[in-house]
Protein backbone atom coordinates (compact mmCIF):
# COMPACT_ATOMS: atom_id res chain seq x y z
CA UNK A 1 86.07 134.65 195.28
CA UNK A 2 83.30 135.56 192.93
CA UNK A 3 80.97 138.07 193.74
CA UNK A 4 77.82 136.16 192.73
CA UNK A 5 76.83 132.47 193.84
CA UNK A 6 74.25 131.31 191.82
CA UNK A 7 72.65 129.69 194.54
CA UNK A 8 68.77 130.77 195.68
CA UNK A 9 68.03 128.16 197.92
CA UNK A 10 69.11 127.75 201.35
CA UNK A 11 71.66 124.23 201.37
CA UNK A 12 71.48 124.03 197.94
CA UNK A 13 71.99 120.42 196.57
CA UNK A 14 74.14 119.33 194.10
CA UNK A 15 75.68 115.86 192.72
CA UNK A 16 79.18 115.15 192.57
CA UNK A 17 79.25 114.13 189.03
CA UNK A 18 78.79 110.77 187.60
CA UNK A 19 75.73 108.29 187.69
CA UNK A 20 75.12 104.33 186.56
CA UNK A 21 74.98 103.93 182.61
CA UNK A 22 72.14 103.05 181.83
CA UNK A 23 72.31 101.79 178.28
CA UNK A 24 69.26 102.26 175.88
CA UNK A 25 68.20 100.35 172.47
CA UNK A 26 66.83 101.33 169.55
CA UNK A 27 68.07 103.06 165.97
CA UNK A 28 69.20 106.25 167.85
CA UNK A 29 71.10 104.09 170.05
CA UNK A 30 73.21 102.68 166.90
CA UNK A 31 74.26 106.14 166.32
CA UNK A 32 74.93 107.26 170.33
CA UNK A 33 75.17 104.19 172.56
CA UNK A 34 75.15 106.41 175.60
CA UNK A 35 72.54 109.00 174.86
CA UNK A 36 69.98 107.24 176.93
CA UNK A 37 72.04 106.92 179.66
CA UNK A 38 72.76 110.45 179.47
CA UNK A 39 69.12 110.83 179.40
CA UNK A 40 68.38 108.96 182.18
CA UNK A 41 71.03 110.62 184.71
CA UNK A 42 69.74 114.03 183.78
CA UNK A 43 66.13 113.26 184.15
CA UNK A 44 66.89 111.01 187.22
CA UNK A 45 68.42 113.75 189.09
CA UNK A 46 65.52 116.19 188.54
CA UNK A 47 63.40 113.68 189.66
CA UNK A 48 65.14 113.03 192.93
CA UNK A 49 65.18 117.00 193.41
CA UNK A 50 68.48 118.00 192.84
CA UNK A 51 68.93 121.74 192.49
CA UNK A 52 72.31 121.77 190.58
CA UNK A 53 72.81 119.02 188.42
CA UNK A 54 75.43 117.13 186.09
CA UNK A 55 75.35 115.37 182.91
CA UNK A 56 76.01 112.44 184.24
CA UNK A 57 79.45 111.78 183.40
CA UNK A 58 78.51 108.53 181.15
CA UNK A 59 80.75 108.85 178.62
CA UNK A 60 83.52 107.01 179.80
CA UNK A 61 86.35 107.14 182.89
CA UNK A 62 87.64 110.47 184.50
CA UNK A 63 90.83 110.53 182.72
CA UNK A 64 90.12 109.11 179.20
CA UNK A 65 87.17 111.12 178.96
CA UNK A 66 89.23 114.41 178.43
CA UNK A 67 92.89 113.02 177.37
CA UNK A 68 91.47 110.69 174.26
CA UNK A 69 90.75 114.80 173.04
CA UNK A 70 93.77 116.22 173.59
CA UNK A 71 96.25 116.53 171.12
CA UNK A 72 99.70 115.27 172.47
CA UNK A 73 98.12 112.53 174.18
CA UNK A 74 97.53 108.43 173.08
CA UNK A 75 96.27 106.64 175.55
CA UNK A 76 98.57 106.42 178.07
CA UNK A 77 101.11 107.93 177.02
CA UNK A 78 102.41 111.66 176.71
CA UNK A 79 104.13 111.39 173.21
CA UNK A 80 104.60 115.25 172.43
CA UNK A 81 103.48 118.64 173.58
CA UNK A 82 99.63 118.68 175.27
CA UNK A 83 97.58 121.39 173.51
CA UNK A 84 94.39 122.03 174.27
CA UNK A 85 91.54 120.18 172.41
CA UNK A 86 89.94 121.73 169.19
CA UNK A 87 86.52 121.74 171.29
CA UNK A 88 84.97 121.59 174.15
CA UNK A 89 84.65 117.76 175.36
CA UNK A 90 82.05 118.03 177.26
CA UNK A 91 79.49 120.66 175.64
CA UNK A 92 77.11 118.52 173.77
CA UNK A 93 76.36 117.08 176.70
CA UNK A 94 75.91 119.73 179.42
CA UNK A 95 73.95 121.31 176.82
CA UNK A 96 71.15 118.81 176.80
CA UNK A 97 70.85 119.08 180.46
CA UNK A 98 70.96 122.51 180.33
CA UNK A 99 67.82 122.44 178.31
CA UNK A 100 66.16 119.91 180.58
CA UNK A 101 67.13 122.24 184.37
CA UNK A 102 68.16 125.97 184.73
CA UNK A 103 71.50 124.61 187.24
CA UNK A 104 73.75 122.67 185.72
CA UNK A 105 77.45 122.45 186.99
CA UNK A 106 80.24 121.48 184.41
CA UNK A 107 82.65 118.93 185.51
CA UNK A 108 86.09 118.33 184.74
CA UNK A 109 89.32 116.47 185.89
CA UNK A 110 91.97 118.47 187.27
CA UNK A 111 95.43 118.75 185.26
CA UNK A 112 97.68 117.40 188.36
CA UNK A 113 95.29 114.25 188.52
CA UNK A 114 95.10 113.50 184.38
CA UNK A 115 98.60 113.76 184.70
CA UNK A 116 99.69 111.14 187.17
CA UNK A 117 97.62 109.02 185.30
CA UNK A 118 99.69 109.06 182.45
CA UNK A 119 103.23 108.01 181.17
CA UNK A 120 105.75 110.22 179.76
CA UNK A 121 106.90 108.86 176.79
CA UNK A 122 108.54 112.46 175.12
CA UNK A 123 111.27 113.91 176.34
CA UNK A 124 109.57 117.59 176.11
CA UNK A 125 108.25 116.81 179.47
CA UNK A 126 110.97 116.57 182.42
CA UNK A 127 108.49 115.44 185.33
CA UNK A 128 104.44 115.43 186.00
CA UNK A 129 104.40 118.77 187.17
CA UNK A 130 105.72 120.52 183.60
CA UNK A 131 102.71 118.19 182.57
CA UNK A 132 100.19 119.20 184.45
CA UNK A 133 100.68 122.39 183.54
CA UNK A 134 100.27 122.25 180.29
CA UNK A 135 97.31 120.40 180.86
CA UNK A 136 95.92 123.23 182.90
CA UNK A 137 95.95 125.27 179.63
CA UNK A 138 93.85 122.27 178.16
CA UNK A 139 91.37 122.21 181.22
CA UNK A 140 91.23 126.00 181.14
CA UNK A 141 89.94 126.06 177.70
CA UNK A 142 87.54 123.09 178.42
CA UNK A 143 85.96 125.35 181.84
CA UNK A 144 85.96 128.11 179.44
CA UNK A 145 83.84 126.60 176.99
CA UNK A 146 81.42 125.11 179.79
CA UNK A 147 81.54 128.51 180.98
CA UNK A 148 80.07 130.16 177.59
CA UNK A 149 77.32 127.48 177.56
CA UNK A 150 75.85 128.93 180.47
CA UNK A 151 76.67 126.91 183.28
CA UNK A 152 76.09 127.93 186.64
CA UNK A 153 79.51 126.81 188.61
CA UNK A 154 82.36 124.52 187.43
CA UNK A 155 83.81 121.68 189.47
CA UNK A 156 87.46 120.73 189.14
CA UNK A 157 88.22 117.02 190.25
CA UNK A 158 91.38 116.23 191.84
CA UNK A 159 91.28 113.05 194.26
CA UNK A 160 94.92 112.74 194.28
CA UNK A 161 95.44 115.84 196.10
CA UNK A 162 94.57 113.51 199.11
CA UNK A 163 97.15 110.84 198.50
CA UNK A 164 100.34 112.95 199.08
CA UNK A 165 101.96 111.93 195.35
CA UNK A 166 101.09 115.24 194.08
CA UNK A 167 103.28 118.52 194.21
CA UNK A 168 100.12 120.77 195.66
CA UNK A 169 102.11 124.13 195.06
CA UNK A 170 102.14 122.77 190.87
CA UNK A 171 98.65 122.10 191.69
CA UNK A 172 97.54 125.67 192.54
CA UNK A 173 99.47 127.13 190.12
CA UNK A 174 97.19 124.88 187.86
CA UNK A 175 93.96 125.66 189.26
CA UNK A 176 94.61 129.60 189.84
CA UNK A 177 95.34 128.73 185.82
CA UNK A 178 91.93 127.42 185.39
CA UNK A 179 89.96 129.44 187.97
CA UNK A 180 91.12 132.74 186.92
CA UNK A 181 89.27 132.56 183.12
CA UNK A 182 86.09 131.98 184.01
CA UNK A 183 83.72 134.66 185.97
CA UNK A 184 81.64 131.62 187.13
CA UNK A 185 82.27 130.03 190.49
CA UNK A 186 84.63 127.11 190.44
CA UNK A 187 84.62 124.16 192.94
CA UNK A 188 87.49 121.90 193.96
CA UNK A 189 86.50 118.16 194.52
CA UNK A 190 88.76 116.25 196.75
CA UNK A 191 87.93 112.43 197.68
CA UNK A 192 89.25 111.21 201.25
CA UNK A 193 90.33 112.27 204.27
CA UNK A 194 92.37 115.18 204.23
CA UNK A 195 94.42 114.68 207.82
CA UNK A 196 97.86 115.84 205.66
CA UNK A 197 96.83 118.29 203.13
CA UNK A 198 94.12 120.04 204.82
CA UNK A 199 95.44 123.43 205.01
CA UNK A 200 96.91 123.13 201.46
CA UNK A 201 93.59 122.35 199.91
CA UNK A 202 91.83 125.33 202.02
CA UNK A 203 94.15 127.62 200.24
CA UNK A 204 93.37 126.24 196.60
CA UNK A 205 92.18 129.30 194.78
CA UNK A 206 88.56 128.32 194.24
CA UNK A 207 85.43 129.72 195.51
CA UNK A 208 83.90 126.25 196.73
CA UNK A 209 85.38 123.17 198.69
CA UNK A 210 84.12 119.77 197.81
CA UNK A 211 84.78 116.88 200.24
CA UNK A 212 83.69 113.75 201.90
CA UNK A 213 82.07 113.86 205.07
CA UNK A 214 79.55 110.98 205.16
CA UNK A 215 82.85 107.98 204.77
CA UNK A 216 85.35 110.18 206.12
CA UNK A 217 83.61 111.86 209.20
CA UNK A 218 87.37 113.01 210.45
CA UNK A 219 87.02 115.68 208.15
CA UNK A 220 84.64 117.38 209.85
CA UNK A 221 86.76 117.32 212.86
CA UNK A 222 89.67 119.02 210.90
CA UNK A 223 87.52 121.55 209.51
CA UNK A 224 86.09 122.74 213.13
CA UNK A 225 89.02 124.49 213.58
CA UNK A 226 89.90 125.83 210.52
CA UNK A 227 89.12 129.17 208.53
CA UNK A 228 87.14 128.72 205.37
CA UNK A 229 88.32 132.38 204.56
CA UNK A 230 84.70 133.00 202.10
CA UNK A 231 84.66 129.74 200.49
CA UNK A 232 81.66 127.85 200.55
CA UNK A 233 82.00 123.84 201.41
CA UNK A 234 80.03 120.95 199.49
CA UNK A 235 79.23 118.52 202.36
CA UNK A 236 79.10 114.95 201.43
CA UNK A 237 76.38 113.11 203.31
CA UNK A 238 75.92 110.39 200.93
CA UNK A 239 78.48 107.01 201.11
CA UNK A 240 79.20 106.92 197.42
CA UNK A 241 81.36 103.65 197.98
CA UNK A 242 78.55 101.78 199.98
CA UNK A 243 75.17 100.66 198.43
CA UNK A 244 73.08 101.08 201.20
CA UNK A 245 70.74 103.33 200.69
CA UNK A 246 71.42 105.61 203.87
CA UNK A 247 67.64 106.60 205.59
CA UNK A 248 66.45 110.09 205.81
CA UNK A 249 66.90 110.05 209.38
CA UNK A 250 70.61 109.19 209.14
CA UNK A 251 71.36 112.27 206.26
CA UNK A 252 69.59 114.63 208.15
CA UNK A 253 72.01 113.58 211.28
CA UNK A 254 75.08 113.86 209.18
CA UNK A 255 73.76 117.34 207.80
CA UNK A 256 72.96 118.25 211.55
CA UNK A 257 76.26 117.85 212.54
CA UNK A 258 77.81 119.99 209.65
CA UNK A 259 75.64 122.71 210.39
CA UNK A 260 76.93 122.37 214.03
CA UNK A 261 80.22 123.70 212.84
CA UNK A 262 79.12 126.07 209.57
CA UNK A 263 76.28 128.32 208.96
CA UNK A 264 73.77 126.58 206.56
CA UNK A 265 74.87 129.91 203.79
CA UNK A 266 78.38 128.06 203.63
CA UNK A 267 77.14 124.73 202.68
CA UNK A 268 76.45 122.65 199.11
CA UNK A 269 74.77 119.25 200.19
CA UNK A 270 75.49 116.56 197.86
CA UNK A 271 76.98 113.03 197.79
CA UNK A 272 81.00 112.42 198.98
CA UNK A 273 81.56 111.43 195.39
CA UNK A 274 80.00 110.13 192.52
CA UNK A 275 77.68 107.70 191.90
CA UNK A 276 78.75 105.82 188.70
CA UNK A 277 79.35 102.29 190.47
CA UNK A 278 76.26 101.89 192.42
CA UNK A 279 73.09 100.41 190.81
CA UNK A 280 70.50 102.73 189.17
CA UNK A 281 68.05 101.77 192.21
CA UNK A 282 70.33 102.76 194.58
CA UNK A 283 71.63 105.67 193.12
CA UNK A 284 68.48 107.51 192.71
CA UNK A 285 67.31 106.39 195.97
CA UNK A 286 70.36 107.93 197.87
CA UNK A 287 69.49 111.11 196.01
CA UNK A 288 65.83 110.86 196.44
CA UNK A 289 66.75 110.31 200.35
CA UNK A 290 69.28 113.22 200.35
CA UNK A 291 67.15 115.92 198.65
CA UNK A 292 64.39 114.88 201.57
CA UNK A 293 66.72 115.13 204.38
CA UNK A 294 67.67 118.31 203.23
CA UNK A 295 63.79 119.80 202.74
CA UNK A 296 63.51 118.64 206.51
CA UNK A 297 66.90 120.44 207.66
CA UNK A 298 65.70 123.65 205.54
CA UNK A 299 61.99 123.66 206.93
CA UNK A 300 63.77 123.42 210.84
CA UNK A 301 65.76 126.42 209.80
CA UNK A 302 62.87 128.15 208.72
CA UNK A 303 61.06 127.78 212.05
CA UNK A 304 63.82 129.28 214.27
């Protein structure tokens, strides 16, 4: 654990990562199709109220994003040895909102998920996990880079810890890889329910827990009994797969209910994932509606 969370707000919130595209026009736009979109998810998010923001994620999917860098990599396919990229992928970017809000959290894909995502086509590699090591070395650089740009936490994304494909003892070897370079705090994201890896993901060597709570309510359940031994847990009170825009009301219910298990010091509220497939209306309104919810839950706090 870190000794410093850079968090000075009671149930701080945060975003998950990624929001609409919102494509602009114009000369600039020639040169940088998605700098307005990038734009627009920063300055969106600080409108809605969001204490820790993103970039946005707008550059392209979760996997390409990173791998289309990395040496050793085309495409799909693994065709020699995976080095780490020449710079950091995402820095340009996490800059800009950096000079826009004073919390920003850089975002990456975990090694064990980039690598079931692609095919090995060189024999250097035996199996995924050999790969996703190597990739850790990549990711490690990338965090390390977000790290030096002043960054306030780092989140690590690996959704298919939850599907049971995925060697999990590779995958901590990989994180405590990643984790152990960077001073900052570092978050593990995990999408759905977590009935069969629970424990395993609780003993990830990361400060912070991601998960989805607002979809996949069991994991509340599964948490009540368990032992967050210091880690702090983002709770996901947003449906990022739905596009109803959830009421006030509702997110203050689902925070309610976290807080009947945790102290409000352990939690991160923010959405279950990210928001990249919902409309730009809807988006921002889920946030807008979050960050209020949350100003309600705080001000109750406050009065007992």
């Amino acid at each position: 654990m870190k000794n410093a969370m850079p968090f000075d707000v009671l149930l701080p919130t945060t975003v998950v990562g990624s929001y609409p595209v919102v494509r602009g026009h114009g000369i600039r736009s020639l040169f940088d199709p998605l700098s307005f979109a990038v734009k627009t998810a920063v300055e969106e998010q600080i409108t809605a109220g969001i204490d820790i923001i993103s970039d946005g994620q707008v550059r392209g999917d979760m996997v390409h994003l990173f791998t289309n860098s990395l040496p050793g990599i085309k495409g799909q396919e693994v065709i020699g040895k995976v080095l780490p990229a020449e710079t950091t992928i995402t820095a340009a970017d996490t800059k800009f909102a950096l000079g826009k809000s004073a919390k920003v959290k850089g975002i990456v894909t975990g090694p064990t998920t980039l690598a079931h995502a692609l095919h090995l086509s060189s024999k250097i590699y035996r199996n995924k996990e050999e790969l996703a090591l190597d990739l850790s070395v990549a990711i490690a650089k990338e965090v390390q880079g977000l790290a030096e740009t002043g960054v306030c936490m780092v989140q690590v994304d690996e959704p298919i810890f939850s599907t049971g494909a995925a060697d999990l003892s590779t995958g901590r070897e990989a994180l405590q890889r990643i984790a152990s370079g960077v001073s900052i705090p570092v978050c593990l994201h995990v999408c759905g329910g977590l009935g069969n890896v629970i424990d395993d993901v609780l003993s990830m060597p990361v400060d912070i827990i991601d998960l989805e709570f607002a979809k996949n309510p069991g994991n509340l359940d599964l948490l009540s009994e368990k032992d967050l031994k210091g880690k702090m847990l983002g709770y996901g009170c947003i449906d990022s797969s739905s596009p109803e825009v959830e009421s006030t009301a509702t997110i203050i219910s689902r925070i309610q209910k976290g807080l009947e298990v945790f102290a409000p010091e352990q939690l991160l509220i923010d959405p279950d994932c990210g928001l990249r497939m919902q409309t730009r209306d809807a988006a921002f309104a889920k946030l807008t509606n979050m960050v209020s919810a949350t100003t309600i839950v705080r001000n109750e706090i406050a009065i007992k």
